[in-house]
N, C-alpha and C. Protein backbone atom coordinates (compact mmCIF):
# COMPACT_ATOMS: atom_id res chain seq x y z
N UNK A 1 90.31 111.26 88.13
CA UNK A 1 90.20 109.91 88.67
C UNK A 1 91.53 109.44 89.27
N UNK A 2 93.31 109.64 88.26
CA UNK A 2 93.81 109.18 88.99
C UNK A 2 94.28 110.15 90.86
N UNK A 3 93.75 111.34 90.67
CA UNK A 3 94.24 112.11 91.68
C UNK A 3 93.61 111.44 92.82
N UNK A 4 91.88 110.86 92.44
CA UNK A 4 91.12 110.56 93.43
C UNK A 4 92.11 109.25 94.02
N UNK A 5 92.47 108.38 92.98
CA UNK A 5 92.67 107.25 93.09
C UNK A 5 94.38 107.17 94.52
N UNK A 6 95.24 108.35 93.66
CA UNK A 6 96.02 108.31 94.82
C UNK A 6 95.98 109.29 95.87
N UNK A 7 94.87 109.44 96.27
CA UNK A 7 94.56 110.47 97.54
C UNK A 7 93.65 109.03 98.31
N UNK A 8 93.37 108.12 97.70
CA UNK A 8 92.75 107.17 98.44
C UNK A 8 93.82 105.81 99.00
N UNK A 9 94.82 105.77 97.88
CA UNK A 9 95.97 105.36 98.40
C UNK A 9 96.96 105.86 99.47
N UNK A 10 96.65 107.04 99.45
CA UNK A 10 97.43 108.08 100.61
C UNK A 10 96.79 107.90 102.16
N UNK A 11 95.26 107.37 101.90
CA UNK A 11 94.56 107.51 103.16
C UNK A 11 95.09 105.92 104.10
N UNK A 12 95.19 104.94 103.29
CA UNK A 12 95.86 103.68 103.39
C UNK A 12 97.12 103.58 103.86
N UNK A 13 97.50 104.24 103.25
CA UNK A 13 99.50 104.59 104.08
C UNK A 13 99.20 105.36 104.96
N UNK A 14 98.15 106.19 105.36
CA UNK A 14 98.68 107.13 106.52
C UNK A 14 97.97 106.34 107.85
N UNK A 15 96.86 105.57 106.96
CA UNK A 15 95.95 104.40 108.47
C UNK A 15 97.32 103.62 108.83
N UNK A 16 97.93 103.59 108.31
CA UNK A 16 98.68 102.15 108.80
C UNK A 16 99.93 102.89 109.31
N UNK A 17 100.82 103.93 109.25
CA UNK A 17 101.51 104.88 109.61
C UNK A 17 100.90 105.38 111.40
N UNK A 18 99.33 105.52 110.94
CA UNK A 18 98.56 105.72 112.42
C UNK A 18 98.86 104.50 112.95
N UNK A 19 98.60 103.68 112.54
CA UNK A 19 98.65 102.06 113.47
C UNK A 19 99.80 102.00 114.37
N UNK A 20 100.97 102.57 113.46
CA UNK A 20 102.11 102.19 114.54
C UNK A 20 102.56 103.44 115.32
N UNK A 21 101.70 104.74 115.28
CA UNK A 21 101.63 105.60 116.32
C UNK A 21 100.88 105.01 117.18
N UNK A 22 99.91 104.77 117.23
CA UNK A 22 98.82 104.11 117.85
C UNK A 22 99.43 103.17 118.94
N UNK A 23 100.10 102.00 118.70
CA UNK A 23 100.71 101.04 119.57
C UNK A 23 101.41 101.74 120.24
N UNK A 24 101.87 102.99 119.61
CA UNK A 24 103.71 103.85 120.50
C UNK A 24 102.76 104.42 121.45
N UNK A 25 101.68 104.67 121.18
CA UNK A 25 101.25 105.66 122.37
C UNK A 25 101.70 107.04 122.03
N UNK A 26 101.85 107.70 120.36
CA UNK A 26 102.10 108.84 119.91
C UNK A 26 101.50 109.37 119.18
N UNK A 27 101.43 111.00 119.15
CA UNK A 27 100.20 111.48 117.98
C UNK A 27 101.01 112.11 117.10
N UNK A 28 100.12 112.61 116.42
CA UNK A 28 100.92 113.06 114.79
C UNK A 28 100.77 114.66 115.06
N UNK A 29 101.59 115.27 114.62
CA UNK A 29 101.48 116.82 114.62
C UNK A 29 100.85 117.71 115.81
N UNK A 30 101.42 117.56 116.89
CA UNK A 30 101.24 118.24 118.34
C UNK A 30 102.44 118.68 118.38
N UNK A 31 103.08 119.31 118.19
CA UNK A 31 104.26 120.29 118.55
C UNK A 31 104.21 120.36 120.24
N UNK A 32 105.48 120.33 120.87
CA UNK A 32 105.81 120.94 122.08
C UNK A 32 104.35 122.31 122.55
N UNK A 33 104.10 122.65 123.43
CA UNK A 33 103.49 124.21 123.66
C UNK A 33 101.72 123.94 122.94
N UNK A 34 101.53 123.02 122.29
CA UNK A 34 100.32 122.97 121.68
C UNK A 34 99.34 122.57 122.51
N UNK A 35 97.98 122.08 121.99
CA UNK A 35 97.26 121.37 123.11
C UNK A 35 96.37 120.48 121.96
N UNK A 36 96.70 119.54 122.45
CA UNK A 36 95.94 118.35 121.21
C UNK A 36 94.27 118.32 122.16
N UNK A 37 93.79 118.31 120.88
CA UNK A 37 92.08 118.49 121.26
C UNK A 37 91.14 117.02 120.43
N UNK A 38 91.19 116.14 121.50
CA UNK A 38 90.47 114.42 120.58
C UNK A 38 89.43 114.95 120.25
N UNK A 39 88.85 113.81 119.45
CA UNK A 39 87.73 114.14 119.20
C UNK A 39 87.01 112.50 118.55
N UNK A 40 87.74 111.62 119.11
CA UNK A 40 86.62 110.16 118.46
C UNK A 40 86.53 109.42 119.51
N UNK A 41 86.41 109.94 120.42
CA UNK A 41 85.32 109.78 121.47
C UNK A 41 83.90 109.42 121.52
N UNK A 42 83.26 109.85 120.49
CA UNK A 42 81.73 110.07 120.09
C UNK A 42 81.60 108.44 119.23
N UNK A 43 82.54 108.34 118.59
CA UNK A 43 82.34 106.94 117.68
C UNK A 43 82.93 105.97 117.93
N UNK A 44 83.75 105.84 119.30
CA UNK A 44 84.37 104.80 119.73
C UNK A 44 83.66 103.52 119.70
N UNK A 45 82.61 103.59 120.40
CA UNK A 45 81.93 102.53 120.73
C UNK A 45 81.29 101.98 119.81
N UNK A 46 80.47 102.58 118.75
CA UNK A 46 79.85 101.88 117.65
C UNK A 46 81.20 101.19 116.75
N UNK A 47 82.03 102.43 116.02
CA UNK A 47 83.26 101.53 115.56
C UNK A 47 83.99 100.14 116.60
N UNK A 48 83.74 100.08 117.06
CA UNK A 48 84.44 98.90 118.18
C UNK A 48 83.19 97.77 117.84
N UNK A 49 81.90 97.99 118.07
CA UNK A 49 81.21 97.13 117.65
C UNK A 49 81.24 96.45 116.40
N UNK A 50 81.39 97.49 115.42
CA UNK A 50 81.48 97.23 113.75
C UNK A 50 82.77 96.78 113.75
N UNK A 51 83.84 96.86 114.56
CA UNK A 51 85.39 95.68 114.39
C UNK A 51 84.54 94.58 114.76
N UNK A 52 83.91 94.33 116.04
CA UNK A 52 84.04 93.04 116.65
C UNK A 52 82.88 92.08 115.52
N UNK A 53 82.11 92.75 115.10
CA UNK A 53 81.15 92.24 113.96
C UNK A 53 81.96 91.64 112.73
N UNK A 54 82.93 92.41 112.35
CA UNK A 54 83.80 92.38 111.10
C UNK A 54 84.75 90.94 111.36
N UNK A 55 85.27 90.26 112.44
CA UNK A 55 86.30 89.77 112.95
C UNK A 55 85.08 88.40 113.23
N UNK A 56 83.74 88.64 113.46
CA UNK A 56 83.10 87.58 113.76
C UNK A 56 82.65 87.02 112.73
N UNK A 57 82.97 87.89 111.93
CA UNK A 57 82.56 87.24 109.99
C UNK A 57 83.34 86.72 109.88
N UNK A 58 84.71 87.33 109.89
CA UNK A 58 85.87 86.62 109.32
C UNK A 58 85.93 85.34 109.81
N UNK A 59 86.15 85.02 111.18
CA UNK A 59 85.81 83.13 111.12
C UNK A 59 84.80 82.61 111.03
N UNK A 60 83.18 83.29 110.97
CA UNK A 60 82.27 82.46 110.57
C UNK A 60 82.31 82.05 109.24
N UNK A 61 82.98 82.72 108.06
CA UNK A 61 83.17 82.28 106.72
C UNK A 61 84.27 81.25 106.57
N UNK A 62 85.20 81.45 107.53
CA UNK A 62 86.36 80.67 107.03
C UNK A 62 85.57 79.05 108.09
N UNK A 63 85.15 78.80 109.10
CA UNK A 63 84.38 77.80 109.13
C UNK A 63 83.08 77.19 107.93
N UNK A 64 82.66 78.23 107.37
CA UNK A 64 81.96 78.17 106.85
C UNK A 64 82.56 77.18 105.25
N UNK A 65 83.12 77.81 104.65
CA UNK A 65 84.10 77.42 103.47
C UNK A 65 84.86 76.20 104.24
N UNK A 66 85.56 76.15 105.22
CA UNK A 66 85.82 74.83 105.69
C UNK A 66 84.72 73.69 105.64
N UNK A 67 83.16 73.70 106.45
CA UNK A 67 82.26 72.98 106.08
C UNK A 67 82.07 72.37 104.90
N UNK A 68 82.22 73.29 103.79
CA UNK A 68 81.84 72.96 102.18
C UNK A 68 82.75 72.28 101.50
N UNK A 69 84.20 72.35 102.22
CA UNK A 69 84.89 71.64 101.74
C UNK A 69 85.72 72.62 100.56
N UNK A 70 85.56 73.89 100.58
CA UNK A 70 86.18 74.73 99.57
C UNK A 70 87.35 74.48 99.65
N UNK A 71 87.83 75.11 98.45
CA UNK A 71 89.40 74.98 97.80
C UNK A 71 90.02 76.21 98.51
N UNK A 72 91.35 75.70 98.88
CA UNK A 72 92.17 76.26 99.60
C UNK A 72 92.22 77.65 99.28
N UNK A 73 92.67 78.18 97.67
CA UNK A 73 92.52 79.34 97.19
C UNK A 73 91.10 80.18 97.17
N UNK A 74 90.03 79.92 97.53
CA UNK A 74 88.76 80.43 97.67
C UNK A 74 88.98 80.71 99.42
N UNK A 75 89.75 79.82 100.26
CA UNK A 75 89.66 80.35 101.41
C UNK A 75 90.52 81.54 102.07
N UNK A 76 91.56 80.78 100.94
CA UNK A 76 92.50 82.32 101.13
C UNK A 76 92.02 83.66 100.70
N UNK A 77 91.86 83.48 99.55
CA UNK A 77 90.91 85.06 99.09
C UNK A 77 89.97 86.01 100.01
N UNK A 78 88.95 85.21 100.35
CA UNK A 78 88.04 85.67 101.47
C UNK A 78 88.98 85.76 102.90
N UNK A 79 89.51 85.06 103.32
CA UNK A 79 90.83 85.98 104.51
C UNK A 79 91.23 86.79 104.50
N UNK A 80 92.26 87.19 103.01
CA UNK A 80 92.80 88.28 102.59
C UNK A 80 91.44 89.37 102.92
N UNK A 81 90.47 88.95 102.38
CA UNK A 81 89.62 90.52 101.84
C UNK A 81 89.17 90.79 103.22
N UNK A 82 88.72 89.80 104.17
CA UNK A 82 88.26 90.06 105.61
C UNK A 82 89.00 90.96 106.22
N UNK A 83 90.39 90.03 106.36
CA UNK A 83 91.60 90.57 107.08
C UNK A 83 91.94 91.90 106.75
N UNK A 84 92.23 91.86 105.30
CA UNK A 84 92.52 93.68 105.12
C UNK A 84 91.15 94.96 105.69
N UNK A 85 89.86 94.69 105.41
CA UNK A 85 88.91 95.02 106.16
C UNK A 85 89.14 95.07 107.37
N UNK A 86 89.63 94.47 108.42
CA UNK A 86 89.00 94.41 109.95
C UNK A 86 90.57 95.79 109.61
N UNK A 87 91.94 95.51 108.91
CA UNK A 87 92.41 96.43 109.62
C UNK A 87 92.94 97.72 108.75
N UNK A 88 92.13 97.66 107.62
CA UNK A 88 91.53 99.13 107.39
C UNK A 88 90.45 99.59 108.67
N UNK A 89 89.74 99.54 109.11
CA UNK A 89 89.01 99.79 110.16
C UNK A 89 89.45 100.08 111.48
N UNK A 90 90.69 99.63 111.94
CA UNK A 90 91.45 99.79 112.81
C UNK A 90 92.48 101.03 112.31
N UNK A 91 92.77 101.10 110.76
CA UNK A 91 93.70 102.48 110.65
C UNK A 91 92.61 103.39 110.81
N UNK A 92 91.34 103.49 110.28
CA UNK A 92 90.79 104.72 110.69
C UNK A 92 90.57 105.34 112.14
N UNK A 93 90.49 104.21 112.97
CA UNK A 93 90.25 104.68 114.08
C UNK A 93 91.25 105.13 114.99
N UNK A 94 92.93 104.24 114.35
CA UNK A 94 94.14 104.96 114.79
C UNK A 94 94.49 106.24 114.15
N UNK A 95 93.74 106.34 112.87
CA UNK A 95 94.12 107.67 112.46
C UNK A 95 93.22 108.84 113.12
N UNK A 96 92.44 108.32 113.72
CA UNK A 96 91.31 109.67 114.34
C UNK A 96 91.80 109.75 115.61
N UNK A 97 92.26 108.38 116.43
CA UNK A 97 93.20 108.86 117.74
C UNK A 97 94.30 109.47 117.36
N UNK A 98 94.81 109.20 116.59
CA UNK A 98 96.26 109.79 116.76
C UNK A 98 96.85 111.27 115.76
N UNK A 99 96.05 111.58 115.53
CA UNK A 99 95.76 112.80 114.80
C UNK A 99 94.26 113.74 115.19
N UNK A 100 94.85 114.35 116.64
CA UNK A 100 93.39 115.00 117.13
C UNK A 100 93.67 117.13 116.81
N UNK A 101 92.67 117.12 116.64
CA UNK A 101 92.68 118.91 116.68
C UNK A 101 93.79 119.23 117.27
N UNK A 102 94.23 120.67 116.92
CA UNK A 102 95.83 120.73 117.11
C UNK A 102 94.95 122.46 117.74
N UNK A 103 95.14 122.65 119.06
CA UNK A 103 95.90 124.22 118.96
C UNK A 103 96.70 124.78 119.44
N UNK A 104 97.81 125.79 118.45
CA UNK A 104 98.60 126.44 118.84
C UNK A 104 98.90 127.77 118.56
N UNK A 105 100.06 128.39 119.00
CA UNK A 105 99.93 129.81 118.99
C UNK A 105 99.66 130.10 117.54
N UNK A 106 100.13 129.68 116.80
CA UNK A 106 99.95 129.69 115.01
C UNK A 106 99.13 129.97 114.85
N UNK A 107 97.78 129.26 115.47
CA UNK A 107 96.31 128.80 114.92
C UNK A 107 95.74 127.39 115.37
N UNK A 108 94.83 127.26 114.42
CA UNK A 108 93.98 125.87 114.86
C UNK A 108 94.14 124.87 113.61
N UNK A 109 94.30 123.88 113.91
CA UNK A 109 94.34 122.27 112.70
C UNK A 109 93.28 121.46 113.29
N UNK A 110 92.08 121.84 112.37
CA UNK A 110 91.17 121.18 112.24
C UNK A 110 91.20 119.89 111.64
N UNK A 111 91.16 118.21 112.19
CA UNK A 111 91.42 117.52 111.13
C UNK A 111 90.43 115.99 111.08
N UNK A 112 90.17 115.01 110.29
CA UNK A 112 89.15 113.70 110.77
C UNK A 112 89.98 113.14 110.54
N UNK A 113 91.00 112.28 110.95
CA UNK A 113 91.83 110.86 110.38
C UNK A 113 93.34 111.49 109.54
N UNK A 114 93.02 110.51 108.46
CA UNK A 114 93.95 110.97 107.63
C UNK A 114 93.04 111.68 106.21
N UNK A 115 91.74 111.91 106.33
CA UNK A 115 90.89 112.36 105.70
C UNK A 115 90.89 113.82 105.46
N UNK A 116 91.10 114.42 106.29
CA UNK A 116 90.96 116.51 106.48
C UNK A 116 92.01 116.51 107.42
N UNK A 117 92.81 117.80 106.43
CA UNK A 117 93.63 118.71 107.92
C UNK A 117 93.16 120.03 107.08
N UNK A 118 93.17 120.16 108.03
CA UNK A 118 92.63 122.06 107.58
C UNK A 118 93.69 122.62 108.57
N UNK A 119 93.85 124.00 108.15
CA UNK A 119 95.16 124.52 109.18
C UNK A 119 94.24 126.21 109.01
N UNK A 120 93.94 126.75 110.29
CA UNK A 120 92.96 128.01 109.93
C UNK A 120 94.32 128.94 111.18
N UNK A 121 94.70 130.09 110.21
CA UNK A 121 95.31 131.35 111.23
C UNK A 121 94.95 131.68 112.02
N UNK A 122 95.67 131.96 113.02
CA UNK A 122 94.87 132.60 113.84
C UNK A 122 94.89 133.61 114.28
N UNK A 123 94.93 134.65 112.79
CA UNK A 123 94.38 136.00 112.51
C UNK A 123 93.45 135.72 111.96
N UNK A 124 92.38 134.94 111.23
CA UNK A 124 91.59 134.56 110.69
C UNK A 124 90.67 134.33 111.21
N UNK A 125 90.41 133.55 112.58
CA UNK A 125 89.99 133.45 113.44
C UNK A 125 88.65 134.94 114.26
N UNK A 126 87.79 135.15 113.60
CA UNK A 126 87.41 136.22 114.40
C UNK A 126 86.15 135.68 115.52
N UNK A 127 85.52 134.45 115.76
CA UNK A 127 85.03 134.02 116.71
C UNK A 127 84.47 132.79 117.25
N UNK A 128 84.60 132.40 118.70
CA UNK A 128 84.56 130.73 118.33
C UNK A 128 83.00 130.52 119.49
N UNK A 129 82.07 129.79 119.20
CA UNK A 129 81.48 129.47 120.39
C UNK A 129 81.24 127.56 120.66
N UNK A 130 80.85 127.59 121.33
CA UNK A 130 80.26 126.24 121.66
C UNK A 130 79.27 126.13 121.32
N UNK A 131 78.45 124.94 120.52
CA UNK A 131 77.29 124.83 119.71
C UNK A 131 76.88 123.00 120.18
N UNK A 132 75.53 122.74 120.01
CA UNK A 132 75.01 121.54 119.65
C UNK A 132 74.14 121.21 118.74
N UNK A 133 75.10 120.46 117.94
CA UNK A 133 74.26 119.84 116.33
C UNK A 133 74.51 118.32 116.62
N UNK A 134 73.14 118.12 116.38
CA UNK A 134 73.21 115.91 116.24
C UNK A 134 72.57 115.67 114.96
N UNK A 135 72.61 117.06 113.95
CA UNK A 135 71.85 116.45 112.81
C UNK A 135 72.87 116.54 111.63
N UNK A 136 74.38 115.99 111.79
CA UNK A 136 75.13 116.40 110.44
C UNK A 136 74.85 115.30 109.54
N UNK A 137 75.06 115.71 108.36
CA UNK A 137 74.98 114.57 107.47
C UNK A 137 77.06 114.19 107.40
N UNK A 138 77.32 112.79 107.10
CA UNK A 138 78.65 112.29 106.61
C UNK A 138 79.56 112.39 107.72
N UNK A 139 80.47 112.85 107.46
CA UNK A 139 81.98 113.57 108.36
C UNK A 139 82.14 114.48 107.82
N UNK A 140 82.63 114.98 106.66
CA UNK A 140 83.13 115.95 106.17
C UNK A 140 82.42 116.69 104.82
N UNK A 141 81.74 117.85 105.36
CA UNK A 141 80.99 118.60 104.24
C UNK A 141 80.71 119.78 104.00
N UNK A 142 80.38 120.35 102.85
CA UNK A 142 80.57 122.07 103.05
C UNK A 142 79.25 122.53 102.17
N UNK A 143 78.25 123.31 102.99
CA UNK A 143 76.91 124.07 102.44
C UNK A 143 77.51 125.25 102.49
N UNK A 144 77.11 125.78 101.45
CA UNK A 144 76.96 127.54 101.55
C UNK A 144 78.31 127.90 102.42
N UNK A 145 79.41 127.90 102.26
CA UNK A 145 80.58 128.43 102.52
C UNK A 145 80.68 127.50 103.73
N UNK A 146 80.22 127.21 104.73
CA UNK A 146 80.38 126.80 105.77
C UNK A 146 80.88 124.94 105.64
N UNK A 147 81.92 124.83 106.55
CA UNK A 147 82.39 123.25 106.73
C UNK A 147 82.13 123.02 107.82
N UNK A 148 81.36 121.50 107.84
CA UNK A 148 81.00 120.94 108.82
C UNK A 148 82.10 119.16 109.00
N UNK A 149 82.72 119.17 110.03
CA UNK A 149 83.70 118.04 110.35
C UNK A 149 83.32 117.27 111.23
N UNK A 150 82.15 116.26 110.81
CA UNK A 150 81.29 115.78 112.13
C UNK A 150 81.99 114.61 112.67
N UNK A 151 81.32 114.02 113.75
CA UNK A 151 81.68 112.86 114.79
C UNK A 151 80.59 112.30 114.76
N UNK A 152 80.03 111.03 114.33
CA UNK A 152 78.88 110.65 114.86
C UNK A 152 77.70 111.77 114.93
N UNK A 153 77.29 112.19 113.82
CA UNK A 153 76.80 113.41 113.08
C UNK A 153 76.48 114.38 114.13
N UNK A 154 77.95 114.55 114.92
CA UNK A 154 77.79 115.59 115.71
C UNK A 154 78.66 116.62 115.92
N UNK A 155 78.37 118.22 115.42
CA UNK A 155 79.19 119.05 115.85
C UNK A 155 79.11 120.06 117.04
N UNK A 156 80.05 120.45 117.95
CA UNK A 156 79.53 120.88 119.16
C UNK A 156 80.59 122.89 118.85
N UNK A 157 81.54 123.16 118.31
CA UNK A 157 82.08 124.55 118.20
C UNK A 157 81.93 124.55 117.10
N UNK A 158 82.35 126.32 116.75
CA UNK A 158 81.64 126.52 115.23
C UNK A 158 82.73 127.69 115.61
N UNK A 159 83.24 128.00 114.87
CA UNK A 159 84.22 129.24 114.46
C UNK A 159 83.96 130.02 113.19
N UNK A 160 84.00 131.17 113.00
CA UNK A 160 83.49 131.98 112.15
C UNK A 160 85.19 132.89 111.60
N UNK A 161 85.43 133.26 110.47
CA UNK A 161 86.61 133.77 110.02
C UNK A 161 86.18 134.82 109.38
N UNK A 162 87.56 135.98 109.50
CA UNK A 162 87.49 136.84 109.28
C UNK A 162 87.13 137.25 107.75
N UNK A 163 87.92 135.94 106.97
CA UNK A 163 87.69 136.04 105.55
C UNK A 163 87.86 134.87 105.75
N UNK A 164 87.42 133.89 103.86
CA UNK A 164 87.26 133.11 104.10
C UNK A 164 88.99 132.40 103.80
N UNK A 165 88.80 131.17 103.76
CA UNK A 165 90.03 130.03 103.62
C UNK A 165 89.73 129.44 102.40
N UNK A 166 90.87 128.49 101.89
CA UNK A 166 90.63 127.25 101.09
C UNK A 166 90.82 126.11 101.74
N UNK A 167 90.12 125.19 101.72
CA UNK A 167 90.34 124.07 101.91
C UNK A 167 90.53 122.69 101.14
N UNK A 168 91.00 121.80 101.36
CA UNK A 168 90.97 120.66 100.25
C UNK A 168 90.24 119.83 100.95
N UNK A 169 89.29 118.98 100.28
CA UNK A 169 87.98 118.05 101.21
C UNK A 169 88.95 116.82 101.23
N UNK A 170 88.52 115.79 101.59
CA UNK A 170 88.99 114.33 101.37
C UNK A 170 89.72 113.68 99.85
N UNK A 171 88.60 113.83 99.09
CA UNK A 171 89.20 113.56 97.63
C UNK A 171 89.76 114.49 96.77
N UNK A 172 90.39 115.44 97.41
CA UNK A 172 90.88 116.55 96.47
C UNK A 172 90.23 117.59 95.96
N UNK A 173 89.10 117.79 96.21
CA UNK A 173 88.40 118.84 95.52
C UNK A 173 88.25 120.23 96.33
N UNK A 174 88.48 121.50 95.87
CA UNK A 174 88.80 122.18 96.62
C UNK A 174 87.62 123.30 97.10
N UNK A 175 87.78 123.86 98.12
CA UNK A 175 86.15 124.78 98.47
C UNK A 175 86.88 126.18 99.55
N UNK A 176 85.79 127.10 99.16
CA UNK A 176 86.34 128.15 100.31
C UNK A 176 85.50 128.24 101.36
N UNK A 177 85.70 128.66 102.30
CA UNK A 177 84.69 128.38 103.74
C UNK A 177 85.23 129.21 104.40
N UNK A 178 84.14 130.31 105.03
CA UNK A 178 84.13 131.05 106.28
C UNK A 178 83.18 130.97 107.13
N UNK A 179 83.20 129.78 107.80
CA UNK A 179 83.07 129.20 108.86
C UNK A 179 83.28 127.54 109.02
N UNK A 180 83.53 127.25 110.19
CA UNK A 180 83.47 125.98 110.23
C UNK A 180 82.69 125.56 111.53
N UNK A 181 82.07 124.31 111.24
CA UNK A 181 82.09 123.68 112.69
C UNK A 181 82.36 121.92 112.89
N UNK A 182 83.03 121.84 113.86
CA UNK A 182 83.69 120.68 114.24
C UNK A 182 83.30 120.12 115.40
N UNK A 183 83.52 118.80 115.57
CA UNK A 183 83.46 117.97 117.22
C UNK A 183 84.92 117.68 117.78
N UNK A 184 84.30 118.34 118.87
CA UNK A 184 85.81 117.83 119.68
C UNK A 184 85.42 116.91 121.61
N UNK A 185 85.51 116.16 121.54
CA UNK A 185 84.80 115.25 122.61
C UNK A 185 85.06 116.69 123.87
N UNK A 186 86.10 116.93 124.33
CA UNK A 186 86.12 118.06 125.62
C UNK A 186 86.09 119.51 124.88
N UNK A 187 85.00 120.29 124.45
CA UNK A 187 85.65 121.64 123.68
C UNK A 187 86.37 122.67 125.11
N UNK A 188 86.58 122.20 126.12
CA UNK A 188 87.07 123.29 127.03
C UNK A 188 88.46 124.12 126.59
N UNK A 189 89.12 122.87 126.61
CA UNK A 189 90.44 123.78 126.69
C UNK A 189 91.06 124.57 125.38
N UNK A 190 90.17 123.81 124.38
CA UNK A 190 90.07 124.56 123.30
C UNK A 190 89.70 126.13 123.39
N UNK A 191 88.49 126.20 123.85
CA UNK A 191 87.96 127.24 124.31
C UNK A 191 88.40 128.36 125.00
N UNK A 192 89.15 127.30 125.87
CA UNK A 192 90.03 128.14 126.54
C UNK A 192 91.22 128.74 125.91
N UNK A 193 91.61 128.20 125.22
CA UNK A 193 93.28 128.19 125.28
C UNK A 193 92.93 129.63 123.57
N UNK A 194 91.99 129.97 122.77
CA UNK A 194 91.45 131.03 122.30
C UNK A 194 90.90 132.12 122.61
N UNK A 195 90.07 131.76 123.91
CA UNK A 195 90.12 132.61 125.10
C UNK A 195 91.33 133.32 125.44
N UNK A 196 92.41 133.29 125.49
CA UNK A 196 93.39 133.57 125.66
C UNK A 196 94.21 134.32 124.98
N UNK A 197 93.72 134.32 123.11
CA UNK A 197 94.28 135.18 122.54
C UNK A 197 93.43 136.26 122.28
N UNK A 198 92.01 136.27 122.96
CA UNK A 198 91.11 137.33 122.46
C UNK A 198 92.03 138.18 123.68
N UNK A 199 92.73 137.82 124.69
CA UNK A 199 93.21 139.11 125.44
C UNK A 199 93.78 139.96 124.71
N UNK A 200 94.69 139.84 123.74
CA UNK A 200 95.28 140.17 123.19
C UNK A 200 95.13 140.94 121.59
N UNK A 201 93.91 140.30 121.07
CA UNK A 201 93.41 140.36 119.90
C UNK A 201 92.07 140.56 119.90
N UNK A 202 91.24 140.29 118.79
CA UNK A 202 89.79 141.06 118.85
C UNK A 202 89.07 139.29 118.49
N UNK A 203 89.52 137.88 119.03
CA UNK A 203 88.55 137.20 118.58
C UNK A 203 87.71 136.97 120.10
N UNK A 204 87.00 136.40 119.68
CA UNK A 204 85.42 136.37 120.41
C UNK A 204 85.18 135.15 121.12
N UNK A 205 85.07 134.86 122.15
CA UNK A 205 84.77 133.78 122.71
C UNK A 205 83.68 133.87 122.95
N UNK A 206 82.50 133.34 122.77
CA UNK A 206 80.84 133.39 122.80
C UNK A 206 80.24 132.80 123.28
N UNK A 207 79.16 132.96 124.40
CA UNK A 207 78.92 131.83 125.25
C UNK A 207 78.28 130.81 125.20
N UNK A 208 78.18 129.55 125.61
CA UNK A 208 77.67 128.12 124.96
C UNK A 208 75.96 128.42 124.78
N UNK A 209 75.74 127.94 123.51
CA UNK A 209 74.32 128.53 123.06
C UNK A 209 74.02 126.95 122.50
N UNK A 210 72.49 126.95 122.52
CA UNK A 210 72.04 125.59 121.82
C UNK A 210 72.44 125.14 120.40
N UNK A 211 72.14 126.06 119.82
CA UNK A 211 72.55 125.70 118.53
C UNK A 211 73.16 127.05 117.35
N UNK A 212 73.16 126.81 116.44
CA UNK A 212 74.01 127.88 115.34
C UNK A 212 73.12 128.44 114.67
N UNK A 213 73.23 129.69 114.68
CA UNK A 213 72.27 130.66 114.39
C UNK A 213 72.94 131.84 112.89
């Protein structure tokens, strides 16, 4: 419980750490030579709705409690809890801009927010294709060896490993997985830029197929 407790405190410092990348116009862990790959593209628009919903509560209550004539400390409370809400909601979404898929010569950093980084070799790596799934359940989950890192319960590449990995999920709990699949709003240059080491190496670039087989 307390591990859960400060891995959920960790997600809080790193939203708000995103926040002020976010304003800089900077991302987190793109090294020089890399190629940052977004990927919250897919949930922009509903999250933007669910801020502007969140922010339309917040002064319909505080008019509201004004009407009734509430006590100052009842109005403050409900501000506080609004206010921290609208911008927890805003760190997640700076943490999903500003922390997008990472690839580089190393390998690939698979990651959602400040929720998952996965870091997969890329000797490990034995093949990647392009896929379409709109049926994930959550963001982050693992059946039968396989991790799924959805967007708006959608994953579009799927990479398969040579052996498997460990990973740590969101709350600490740990799983092995040989395979994954993830959303990345453009999978091209991703694609590409792995494409590039199969010249060299034996991974597989596979051609865009409907779904995962």
């Amino acid at each position: 419980m307390i591990t859960k407790l400060r891995r959920i405190a960790g997600f809080d410092l790193t939203g708000m750490a995103s926040l002020a990348l976010w304003v800089a116009r900077r991302r987190h862990g793109v090294p020089p030579g890399a190629t940052a790959v977004p990927y919250s593209g897919a949930q922009t628009a509903m999250t933007s709705l669910f801020l502007f919903a969140m922010v339309v509560e917040l002064f319909a209550v505080e008019i509201l409690l004004r009407a009734f004539d509430a006590p100052a400390g009842l109005r403050a409370f409900f501000l506080f809890l609004d206010g921290y809400t609208v911008l927890a909601v805003l760190a997640v979404i700076a943490s999903c801009v500003t922390r997008p898929h990472v690839v580089s010569p190393d390998g690939l950093r698979i990651r959602y927010g400040a929720f998952l980084d996965v870091r997969v070799p890329r000797e490990r790596i034995a093949s990647v294709r392009k896929i379409r799934r709109f049926d994930e359940n959550g963001h982050v989950g693992v059946t039968d060896g396989r991790l799924a890192v959805a967007v708006a319960s959608q994953t579009n590449v799927l990479i398969e490993l040579t052996r498997p990995i460990t990973i740590v999920r969101p709350l600490g709990a740990r799983a092995e997985v040989h395979a994954i699949r993830f959303y990345a709003d453009v999978p091209g240059p991703l694609l590409a830029e792995i494409a590039a080491w199969s010249a060299e190496e034996s991974v597989r670039v596979r051609p865009d197929l409907m779904g995962e087989r």
